[in-house]
PDB file of N, CA and C in Angstrom:
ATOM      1  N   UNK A   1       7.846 -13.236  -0.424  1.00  0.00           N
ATOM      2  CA  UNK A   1       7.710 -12.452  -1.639  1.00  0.00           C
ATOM      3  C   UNK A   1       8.560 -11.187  -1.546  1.00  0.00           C
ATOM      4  N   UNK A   2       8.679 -10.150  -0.588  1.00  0.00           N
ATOM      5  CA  UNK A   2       9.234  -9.228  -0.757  1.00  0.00           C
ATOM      6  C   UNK A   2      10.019  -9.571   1.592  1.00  0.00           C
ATOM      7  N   UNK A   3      10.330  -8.328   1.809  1.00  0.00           N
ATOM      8  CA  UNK A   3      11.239  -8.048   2.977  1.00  0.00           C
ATOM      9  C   UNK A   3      10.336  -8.417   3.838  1.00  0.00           C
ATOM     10  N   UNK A   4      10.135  -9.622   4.404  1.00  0.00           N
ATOM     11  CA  UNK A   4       9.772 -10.270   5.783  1.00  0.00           C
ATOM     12  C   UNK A   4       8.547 -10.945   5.361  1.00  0.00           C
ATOM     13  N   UNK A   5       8.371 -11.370   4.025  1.00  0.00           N
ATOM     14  CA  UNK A   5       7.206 -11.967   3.299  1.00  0.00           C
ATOM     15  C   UNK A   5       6.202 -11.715   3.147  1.00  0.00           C
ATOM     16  N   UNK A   6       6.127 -10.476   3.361  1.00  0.00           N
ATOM     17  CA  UNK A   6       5.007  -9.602   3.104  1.00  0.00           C
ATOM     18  C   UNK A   6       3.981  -9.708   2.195  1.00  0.00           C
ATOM     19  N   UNK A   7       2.783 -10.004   2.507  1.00  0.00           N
ATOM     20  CA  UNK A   7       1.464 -10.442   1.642  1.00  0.00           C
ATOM     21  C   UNK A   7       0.136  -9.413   1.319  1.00  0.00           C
ATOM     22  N   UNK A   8       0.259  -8.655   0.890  1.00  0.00           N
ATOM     23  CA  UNK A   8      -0.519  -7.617   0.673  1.00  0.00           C
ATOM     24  C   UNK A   8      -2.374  -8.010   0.445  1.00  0.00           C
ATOM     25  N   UNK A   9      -2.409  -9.395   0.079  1.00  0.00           N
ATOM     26  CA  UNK A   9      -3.650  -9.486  -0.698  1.00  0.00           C
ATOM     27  C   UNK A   9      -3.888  -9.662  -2.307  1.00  0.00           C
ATOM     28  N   UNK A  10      -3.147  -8.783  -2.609  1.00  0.00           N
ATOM     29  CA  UNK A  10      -3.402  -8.720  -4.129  1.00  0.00           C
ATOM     30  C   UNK A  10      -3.554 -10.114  -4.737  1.00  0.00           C
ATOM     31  N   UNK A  11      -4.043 -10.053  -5.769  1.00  0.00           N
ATOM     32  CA  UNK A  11      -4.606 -11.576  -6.989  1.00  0.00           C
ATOM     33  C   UNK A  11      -2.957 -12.144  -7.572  1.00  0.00           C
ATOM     34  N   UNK A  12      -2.184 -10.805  -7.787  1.00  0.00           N
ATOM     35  CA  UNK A  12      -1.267 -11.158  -8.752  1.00  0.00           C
ATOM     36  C   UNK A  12       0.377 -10.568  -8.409  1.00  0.00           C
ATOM     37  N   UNK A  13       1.553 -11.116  -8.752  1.00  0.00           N
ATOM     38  CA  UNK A  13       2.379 -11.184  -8.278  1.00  0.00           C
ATOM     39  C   UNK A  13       2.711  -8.958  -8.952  1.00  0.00           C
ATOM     40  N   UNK A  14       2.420  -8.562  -9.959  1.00  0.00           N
ATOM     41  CA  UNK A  14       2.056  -7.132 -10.240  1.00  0.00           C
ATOM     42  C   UNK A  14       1.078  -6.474  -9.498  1.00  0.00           C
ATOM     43  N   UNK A  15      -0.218  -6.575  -8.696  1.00  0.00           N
ATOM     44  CA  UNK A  15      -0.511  -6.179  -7.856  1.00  0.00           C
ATOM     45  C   UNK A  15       0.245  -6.016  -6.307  1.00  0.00           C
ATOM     46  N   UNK A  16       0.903  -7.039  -6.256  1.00  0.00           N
ATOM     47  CA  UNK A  16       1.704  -7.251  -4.829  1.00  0.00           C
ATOM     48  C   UNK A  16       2.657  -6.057  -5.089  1.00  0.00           C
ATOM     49  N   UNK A  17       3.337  -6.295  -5.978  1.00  0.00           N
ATOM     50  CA  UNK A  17       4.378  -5.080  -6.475  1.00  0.00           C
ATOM     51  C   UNK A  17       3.823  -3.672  -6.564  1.00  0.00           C
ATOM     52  N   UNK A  18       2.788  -3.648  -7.121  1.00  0.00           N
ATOM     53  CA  UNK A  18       2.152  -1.960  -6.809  1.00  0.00           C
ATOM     54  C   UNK A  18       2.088  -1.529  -5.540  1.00  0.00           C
ATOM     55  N   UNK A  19       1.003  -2.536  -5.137  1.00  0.00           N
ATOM     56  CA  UNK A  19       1.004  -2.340  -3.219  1.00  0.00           C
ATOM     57  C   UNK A  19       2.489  -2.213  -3.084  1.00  0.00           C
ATOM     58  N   UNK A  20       3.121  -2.995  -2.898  1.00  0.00           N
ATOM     59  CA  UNK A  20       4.308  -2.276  -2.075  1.00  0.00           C
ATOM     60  C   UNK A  20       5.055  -1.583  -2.770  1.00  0.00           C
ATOM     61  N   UNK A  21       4.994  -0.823  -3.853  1.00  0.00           N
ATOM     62  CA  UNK A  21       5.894   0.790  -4.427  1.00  0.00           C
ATOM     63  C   UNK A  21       4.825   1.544  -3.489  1.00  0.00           C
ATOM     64  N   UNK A  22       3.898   1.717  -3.091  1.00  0.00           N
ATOM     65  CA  UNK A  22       2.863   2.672  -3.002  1.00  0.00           C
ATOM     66  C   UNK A  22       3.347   2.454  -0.873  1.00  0.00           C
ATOM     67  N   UNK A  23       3.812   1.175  -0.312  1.00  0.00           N
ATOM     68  CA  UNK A  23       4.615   1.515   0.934  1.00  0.00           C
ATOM     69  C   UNK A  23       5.541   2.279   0.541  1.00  0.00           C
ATOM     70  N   UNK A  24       6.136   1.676  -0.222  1.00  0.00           N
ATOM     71  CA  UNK A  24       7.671   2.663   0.111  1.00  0.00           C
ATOM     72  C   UNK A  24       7.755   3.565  -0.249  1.00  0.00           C
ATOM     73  N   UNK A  25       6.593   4.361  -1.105  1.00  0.00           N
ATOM     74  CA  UNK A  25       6.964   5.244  -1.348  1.00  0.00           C
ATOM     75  C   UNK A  25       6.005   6.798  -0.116  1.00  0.00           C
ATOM     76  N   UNK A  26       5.252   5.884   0.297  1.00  0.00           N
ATOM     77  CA  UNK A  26       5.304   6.580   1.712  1.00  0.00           C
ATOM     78  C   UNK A  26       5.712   6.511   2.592  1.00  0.00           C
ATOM     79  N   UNK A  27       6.999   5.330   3.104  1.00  0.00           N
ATOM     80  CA  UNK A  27       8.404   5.517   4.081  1.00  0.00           C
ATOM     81  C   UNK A  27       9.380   6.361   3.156  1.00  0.00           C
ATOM     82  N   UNK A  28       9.170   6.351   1.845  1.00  0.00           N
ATOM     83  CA  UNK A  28      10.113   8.115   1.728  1.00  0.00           C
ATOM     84  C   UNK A  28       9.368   9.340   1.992  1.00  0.00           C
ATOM     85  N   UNK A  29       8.210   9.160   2.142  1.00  0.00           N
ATOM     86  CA  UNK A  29       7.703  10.363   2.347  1.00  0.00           C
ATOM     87  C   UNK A  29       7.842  10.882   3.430  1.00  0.00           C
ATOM     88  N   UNK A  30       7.688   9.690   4.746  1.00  0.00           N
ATOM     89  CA  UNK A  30       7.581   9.722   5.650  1.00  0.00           C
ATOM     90  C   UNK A  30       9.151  10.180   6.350  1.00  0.00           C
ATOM     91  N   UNK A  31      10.167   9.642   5.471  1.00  0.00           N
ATOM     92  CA  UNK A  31      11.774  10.044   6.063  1.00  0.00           C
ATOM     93  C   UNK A  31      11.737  11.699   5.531  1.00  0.00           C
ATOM     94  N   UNK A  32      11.363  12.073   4.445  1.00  0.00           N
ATOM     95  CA  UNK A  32      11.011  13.942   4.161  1.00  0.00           C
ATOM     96  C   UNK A  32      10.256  14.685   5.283  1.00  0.00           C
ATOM     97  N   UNK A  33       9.580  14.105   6.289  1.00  0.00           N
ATOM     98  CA  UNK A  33       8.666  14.726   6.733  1.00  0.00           C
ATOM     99  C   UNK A  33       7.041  14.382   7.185  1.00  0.00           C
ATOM    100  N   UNK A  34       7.101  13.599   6.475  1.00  0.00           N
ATOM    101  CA  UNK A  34       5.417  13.909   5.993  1.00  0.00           C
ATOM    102  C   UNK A  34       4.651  13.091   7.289  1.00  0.00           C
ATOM    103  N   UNK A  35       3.513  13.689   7.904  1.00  0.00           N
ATOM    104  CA  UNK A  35       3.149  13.116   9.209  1.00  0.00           C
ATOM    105  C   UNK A  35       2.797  11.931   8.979  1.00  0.00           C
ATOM    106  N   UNK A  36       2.017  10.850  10.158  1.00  0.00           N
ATOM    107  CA  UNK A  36       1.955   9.946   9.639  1.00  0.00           C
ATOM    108  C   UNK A  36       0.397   9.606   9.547  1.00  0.00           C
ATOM    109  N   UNK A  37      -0.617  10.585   9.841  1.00  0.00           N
ATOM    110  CA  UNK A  37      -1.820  11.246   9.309  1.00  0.00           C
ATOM    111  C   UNK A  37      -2.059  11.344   7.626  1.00  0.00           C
ATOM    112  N   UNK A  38      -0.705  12.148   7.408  1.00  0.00           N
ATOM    113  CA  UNK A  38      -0.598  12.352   5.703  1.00  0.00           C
ATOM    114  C   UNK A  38      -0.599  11.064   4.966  1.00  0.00           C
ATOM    115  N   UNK A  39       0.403  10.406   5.631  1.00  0.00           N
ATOM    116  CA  UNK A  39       0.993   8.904   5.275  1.00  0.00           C
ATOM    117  C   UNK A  39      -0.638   8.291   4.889  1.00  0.00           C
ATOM    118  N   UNK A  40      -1.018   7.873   5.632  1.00  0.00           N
ATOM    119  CA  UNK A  40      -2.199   7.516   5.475  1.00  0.00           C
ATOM    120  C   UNK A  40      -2.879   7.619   4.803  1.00  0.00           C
ATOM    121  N   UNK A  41      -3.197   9.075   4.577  1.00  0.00           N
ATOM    122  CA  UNK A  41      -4.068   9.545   3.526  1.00  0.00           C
ATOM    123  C   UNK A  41      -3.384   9.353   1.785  1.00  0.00           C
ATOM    124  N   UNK A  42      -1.691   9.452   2.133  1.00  0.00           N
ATOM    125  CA  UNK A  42      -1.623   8.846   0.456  1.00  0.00           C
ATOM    126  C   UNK A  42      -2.035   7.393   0.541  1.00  0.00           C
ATOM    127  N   UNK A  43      -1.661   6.712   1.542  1.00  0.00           N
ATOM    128  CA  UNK A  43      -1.827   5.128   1.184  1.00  0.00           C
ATOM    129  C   UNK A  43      -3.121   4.893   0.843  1.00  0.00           C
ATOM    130  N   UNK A  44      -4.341   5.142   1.445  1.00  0.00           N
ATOM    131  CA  UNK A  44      -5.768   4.908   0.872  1.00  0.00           C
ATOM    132  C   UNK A  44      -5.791   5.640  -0.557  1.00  0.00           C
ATOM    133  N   UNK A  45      -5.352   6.674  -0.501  1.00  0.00           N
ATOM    134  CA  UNK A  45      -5.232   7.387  -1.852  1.00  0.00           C
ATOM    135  C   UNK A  45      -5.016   6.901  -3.134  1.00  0.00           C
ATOM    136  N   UNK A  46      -3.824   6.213  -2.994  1.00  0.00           N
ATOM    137  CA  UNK A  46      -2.844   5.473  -3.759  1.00  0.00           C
ATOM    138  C   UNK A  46      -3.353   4.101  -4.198  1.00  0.00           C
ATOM    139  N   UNK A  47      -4.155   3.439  -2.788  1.00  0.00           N
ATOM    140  CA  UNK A  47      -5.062   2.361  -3.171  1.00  0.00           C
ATOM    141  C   UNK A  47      -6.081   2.478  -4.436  1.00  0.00           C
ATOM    142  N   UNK A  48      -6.999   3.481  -3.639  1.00  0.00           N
ATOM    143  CA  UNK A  48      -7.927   4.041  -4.206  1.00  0.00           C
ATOM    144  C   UNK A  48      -7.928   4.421  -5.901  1.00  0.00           C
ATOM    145  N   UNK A  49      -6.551   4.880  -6.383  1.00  0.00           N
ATOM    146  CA  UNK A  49      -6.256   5.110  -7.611  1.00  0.00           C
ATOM    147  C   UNK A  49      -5.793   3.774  -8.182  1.00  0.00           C
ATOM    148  N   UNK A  50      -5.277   3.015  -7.195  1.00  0.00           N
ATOM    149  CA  UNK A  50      -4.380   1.891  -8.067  1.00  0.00           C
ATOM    150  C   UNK A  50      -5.745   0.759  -8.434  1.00  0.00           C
ATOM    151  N   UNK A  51      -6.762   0.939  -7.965  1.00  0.00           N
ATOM    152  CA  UNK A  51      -8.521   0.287  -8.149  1.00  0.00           C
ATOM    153  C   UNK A  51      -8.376   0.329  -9.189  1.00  0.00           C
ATOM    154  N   UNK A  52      -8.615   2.037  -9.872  1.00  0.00           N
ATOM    155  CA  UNK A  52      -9.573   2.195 -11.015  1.00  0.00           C
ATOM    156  C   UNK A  52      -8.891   1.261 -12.347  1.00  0.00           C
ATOM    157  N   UNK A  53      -7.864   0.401 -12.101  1.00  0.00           N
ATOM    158  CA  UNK A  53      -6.650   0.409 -13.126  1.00  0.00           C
ATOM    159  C   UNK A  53      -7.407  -1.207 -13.341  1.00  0.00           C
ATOM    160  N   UNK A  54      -7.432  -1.515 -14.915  1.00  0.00           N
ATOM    161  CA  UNK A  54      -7.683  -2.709 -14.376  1.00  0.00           C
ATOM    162  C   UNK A  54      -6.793  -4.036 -14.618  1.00  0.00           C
ATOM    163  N   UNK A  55      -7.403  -5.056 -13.545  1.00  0.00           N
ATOM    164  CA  UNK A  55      -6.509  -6.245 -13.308  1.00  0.00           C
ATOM    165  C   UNK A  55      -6.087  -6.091 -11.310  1.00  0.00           C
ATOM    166  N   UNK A  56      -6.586  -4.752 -11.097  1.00  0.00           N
ATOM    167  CA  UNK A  56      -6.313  -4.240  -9.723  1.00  0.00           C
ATOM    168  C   UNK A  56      -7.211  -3.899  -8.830  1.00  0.00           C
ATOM    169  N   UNK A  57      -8.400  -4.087  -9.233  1.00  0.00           N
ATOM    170  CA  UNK A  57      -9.782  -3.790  -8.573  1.00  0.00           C
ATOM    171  C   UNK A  57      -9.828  -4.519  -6.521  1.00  0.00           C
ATOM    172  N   UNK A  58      -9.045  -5.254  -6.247  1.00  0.00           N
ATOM    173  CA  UNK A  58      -8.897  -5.522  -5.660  1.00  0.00           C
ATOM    174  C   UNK A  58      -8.082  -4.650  -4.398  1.00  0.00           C
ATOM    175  N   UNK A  59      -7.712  -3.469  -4.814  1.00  0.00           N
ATOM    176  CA  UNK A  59      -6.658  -2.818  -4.063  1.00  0.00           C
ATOM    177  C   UNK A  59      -7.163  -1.743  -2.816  1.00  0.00           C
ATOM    178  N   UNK A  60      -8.419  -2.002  -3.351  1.00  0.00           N
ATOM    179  CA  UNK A  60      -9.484  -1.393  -1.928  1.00  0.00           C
ATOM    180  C   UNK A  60     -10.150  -2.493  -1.412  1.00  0.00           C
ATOM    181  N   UNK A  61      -9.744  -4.030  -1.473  1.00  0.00           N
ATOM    182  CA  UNK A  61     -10.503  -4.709   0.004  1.00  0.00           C
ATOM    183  C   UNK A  61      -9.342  -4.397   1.115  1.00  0.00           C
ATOM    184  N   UNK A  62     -10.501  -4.251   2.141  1.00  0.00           N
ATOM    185  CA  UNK A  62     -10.124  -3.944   3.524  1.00  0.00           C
ATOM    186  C   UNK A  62      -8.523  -4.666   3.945  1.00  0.00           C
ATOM    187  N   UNK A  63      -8.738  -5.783   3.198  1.00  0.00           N
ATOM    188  CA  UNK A  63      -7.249  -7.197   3.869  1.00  0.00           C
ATOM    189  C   UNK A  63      -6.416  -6.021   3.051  1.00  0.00           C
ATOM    190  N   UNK A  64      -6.202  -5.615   2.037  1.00  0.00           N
ATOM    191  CA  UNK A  64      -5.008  -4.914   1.396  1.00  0.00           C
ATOM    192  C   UNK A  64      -4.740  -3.691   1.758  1.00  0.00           C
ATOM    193  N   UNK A  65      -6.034  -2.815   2.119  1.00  0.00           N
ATOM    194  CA  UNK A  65      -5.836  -1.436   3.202  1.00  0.00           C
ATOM    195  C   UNK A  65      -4.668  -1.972   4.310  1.00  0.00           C
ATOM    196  N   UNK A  66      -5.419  -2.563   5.115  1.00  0.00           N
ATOM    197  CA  UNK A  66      -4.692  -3.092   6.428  1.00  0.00           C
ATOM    198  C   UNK A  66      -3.246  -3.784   6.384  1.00  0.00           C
ATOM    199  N   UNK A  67      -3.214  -4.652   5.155  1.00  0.00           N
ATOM    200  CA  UNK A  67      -1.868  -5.177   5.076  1.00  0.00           C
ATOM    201  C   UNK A  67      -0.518  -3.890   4.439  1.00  0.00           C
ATOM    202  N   UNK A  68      -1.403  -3.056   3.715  1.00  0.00           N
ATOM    203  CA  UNK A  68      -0.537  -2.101   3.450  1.00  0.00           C
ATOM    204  C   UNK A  68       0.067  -1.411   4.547  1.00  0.00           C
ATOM    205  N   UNK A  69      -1.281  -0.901   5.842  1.00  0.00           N
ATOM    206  CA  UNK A  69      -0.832   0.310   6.748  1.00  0.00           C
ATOM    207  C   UNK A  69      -0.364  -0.344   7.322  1.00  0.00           C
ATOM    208  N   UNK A  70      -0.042  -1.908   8.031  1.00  0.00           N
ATOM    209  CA  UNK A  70       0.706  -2.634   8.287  1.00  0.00           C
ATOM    210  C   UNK A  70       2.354  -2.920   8.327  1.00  0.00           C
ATOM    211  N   UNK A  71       2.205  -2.993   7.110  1.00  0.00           N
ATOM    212  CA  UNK A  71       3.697  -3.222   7.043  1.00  0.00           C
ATOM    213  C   UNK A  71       4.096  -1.613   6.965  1.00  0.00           C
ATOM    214  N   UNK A  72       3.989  -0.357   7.263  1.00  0.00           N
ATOM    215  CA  UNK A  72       4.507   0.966   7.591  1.00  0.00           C
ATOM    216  C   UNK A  72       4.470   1.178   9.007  1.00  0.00           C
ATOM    217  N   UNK A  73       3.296  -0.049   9.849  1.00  0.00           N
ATOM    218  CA  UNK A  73       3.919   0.045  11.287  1.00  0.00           C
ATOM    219  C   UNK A  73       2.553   0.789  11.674  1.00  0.00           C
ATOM    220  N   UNK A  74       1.728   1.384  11.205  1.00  0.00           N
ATOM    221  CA  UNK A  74       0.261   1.650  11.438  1.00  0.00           C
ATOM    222  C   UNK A  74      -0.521   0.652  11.838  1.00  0.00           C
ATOM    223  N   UNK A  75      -1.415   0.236  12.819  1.00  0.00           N
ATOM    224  CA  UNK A  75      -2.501  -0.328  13.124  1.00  0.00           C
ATOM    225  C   UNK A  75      -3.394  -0.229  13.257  1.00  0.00           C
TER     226      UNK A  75
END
């Protein structure tokens, strides 16, 4: 699906795509600076907001936390 087939979880091929704007856009954060403590905290963040939306309720099970901090190289 996307760079090394990356499977986020999501229901839908627009969920997969949110999840991963919401990586990359904390590997730019992360090339500005930003620790990787912070990192973190947007990615649950970012989850967390991308929930309330609907069709996306799915973006806080645990498999999509993990597959997100995942593919940024977090474990």
């Amino acid at each position: 699906m996307f760079a090394n087939n990356i499977d986020f979880g999501m229901f839908t091929y627009a969920g997969e795509c949110a999840v991963y704007g919401i990586v990359v856009a904390a590997e730019v954060l992360a090339d500005k600076g930003m620790s990787q403590d912070d990192q973190i905290k947007f990615v649950l963040a970012s989850l967390d907001r991308l929930a309330k939306q609907p069709d996306f309720e799915e973006a806080t099970d645990t498999a999509v936390r993990e597959a997100a901090l995942d593919a940024l190289g977090f474990e």
